[in-house]
C-alpha atoms as a PDB file:
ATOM      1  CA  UNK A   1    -125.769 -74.150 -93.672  1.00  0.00           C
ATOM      2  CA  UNK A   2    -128.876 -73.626 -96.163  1.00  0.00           C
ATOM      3  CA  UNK A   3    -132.074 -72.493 -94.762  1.00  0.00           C
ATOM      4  CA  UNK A   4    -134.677 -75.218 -95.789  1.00  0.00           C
ATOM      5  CA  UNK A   5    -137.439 -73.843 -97.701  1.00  0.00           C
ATOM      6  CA  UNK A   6    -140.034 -75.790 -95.877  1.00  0.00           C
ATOM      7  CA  UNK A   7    -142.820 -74.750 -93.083  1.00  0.00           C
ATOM      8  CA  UNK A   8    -146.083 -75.314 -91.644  1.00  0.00           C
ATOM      9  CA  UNK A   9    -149.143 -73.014 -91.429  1.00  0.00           C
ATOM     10  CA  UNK A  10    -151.771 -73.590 -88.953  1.00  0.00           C
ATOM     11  CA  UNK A  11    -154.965 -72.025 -88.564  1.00  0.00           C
ATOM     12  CA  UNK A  12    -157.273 -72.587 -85.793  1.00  0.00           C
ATOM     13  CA  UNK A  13    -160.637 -71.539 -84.808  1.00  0.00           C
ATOM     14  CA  UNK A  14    -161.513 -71.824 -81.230  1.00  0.00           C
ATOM     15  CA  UNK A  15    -165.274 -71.022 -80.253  1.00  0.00           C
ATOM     16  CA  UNK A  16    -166.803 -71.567 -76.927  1.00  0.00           C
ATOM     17  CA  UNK A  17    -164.322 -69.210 -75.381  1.00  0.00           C
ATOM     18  CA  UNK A  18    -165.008 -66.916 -72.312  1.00  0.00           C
ATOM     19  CA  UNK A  19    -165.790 -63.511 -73.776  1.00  0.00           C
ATOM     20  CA  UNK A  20    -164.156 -61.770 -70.758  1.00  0.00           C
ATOM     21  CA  UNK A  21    -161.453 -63.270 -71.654  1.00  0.00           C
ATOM     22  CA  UNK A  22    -161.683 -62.454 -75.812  1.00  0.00           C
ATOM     23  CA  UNK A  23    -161.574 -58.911 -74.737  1.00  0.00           C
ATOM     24  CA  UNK A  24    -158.800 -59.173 -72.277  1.00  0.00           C
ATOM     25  CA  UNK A  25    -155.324 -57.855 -73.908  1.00  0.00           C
ATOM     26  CA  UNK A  26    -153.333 -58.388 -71.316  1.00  0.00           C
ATOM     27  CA  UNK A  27    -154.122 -62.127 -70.754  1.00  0.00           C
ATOM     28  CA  UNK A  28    -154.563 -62.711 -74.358  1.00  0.00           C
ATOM     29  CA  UNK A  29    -150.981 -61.401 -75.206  1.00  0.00           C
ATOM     30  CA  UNK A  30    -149.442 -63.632 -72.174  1.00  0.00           C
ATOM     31  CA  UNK A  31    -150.869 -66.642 -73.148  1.00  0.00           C
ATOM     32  CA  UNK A  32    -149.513 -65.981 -77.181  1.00  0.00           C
ATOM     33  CA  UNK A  33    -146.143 -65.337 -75.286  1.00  0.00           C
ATOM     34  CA  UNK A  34    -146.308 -67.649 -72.914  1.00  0.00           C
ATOM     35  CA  UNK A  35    -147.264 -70.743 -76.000  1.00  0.00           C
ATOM     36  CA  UNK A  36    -143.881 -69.388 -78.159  1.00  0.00           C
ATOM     37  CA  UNK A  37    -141.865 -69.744 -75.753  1.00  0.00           C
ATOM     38  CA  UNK A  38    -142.815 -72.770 -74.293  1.00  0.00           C
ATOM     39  CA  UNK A  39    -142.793 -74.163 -77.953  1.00  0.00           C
ATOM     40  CA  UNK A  40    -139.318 -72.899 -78.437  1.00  0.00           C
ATOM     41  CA  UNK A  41    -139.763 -70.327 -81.344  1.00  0.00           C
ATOM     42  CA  UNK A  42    -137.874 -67.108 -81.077  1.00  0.00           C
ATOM     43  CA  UNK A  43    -140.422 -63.737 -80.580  1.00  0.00           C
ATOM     44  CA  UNK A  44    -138.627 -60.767 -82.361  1.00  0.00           C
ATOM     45  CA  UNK A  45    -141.563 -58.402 -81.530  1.00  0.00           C
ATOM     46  CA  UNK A  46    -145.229 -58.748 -80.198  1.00  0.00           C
ATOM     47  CA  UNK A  47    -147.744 -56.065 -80.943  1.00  0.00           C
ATOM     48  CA  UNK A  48    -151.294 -55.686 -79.790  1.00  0.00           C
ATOM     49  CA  UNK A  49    -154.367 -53.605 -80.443  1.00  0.00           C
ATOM     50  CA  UNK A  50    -157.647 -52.931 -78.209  1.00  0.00           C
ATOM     51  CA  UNK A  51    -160.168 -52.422 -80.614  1.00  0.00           C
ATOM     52  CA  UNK A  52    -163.303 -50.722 -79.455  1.00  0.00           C
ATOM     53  CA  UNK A  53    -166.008 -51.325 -78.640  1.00  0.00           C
ATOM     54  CA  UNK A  54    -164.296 -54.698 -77.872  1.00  0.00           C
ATOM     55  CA  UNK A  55    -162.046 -57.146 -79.469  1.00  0.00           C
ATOM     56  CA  UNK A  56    -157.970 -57.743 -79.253  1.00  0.00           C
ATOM     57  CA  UNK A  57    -155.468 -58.480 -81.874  1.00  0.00           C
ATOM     58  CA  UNK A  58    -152.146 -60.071 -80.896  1.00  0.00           C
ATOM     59  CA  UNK A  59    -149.302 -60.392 -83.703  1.00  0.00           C
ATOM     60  CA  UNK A  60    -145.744 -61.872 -82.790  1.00  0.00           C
ATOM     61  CA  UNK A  61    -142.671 -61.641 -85.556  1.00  0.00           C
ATOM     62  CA  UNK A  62    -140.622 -64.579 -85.326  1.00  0.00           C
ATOM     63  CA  UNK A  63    -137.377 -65.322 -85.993  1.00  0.00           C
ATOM     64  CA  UNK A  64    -139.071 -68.296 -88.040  1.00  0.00           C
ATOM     65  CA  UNK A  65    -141.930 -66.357 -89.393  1.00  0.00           C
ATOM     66  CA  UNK A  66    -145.313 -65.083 -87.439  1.00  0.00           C
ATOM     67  CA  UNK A  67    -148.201 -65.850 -85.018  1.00  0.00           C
ATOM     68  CA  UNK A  68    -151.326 -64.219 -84.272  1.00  0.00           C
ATOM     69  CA  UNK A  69    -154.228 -63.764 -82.315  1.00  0.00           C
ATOM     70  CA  UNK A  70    -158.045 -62.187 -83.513  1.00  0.00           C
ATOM     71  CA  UNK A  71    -160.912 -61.723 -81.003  1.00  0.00           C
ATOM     72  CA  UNK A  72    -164.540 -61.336 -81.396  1.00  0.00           C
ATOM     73  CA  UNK A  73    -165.955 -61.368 -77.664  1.00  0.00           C
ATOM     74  CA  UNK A  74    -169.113 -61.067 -79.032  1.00  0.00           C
ATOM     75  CA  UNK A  75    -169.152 -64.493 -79.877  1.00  0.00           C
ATOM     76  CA  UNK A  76    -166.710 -66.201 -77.762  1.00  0.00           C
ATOM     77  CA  UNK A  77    -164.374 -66.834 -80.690  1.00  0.00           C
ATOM     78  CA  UNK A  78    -160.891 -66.678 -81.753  1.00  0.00           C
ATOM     79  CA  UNK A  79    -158.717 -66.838 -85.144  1.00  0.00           C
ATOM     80  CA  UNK A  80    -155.317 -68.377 -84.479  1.00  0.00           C
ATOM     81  CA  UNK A  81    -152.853 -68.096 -86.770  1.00  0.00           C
ATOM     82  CA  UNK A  82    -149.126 -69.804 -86.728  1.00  0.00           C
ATOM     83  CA  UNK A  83    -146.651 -69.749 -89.410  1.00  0.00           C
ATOM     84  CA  UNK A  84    -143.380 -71.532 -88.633  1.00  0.00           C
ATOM     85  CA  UNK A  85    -140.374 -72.590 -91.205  1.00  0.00           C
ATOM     86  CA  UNK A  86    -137.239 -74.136 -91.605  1.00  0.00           C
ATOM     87  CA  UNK A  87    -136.056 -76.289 -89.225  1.00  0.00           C
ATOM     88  CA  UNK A  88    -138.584 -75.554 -86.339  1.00  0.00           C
ATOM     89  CA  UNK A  89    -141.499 -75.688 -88.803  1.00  0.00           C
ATOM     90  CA  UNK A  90    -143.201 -78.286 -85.952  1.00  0.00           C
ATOM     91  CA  UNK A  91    -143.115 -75.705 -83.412  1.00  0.00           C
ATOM     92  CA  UNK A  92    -146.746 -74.092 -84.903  1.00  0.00           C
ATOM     93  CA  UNK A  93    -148.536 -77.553 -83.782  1.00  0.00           C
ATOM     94  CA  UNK A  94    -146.990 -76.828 -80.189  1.00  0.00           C
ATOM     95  CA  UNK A  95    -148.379 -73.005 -79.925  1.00  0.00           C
ATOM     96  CA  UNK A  96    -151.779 -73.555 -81.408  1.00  0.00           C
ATOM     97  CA  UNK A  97    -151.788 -77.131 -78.871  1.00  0.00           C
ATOM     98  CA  UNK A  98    -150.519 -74.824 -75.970  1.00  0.00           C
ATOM     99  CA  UNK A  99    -152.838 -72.198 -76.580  1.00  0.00           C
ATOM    100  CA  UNK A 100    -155.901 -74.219 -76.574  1.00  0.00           C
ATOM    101  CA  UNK A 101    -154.615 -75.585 -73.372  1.00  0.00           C
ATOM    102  CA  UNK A 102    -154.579 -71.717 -71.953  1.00  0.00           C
ATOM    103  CA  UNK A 103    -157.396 -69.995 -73.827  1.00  0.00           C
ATOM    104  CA  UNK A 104    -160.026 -73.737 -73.134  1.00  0.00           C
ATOM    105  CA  UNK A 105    -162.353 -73.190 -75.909  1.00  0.00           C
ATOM    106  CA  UNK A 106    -165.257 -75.449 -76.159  1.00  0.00           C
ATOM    107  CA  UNK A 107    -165.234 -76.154 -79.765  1.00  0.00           C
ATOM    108  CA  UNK A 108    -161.920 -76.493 -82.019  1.00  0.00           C
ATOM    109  CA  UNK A 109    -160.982 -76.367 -85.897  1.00  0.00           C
ATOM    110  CA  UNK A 110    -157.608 -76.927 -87.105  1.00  0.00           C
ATOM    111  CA  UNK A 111    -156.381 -76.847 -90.279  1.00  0.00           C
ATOM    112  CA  UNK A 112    -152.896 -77.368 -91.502  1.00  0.00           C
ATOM    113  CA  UNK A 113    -151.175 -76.480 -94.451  1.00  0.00           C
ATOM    114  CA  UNK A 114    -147.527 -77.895 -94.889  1.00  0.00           C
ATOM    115  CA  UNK A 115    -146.064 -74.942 -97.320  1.00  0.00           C
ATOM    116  CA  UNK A 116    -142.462 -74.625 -99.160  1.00  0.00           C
ATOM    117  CA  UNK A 117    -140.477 -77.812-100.574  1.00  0.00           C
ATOM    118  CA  UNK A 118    -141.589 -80.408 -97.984  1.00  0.00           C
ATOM    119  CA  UNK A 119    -141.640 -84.005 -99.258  1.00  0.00           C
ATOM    120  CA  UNK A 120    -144.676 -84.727-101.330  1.00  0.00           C
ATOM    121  CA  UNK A 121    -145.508 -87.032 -98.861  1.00  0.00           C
ATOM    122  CA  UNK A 122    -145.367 -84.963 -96.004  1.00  0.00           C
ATOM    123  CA  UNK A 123    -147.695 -82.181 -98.136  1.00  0.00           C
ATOM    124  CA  UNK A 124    -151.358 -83.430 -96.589  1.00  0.00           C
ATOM    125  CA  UNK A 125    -152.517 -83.414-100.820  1.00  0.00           C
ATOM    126  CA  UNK A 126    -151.416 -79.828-101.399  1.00  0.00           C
ATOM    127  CA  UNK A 127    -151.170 -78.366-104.515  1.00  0.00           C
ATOM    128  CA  UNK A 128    -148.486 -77.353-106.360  1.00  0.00           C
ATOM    129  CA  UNK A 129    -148.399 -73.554-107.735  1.00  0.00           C
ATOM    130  CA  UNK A 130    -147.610 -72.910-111.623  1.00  0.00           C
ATOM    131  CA  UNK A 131    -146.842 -76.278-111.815  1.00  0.00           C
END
């Protein structure tokens, strides 16, 4: 079988977020886990860094590509960042939904950008490189 050359990017911003909670590493890197697996992706590795004086990043490798986490307590804000391919290219909708269901921000941007050879119709406008 031929992998498909086809997946989906999302990128989220959640504000509003506890900043306890921004600069906790151990519940920040639960919740990541906890949204993969519920959304069926396969974690290779997950990494994490304390940053000081505060903030957390949280990266998972995937078996279908990668997901991340960035803090800034400060603010109460978080980058999310899900790349998923092939045939479980839906699965980054499902962590960035189940994280917002663990992490409750009060304010949400989503963005996603279909990527690869998806049908044009399924591209949301995107354009097309060298082309």
């Amino acid at each position: 079988m031929t992998a498909e050359f086809t997946g989906r990017h999302v990128l989220a911003e959640f504000g509003g977020v506890d900043s306890a909670l921004c600069d906790d590493l151990d519940r920040l890197t639960a919740a990541l886990h906890a949204a993969l697996t519920t959304a069926g992706v396969t974690i290779c590795e997950m990494v994490s860094k304390q940053f000081e004086p505060h903030g957390v990043t949280v990266l998972a490798l995937l078996a279908e590509s990668h997901a991340s986490l960035h803090t800034y307590p400060e603010t109460g804000d978080i980058f999310v960042d899900v790349f998923t391919c092939g045939t479980s290219a839906d699965s980054a909708e499902a962590v960035a939904e189940h994280l917002r269901a663990a992490l409750s921000p009060r304010q949400v941007r989503v963005s996603t950008v279909r990527r690869g050879r998806a049908p044009v119709a399924d591209r949301d406008g995107a354009g097309v490189l060298g082309g």
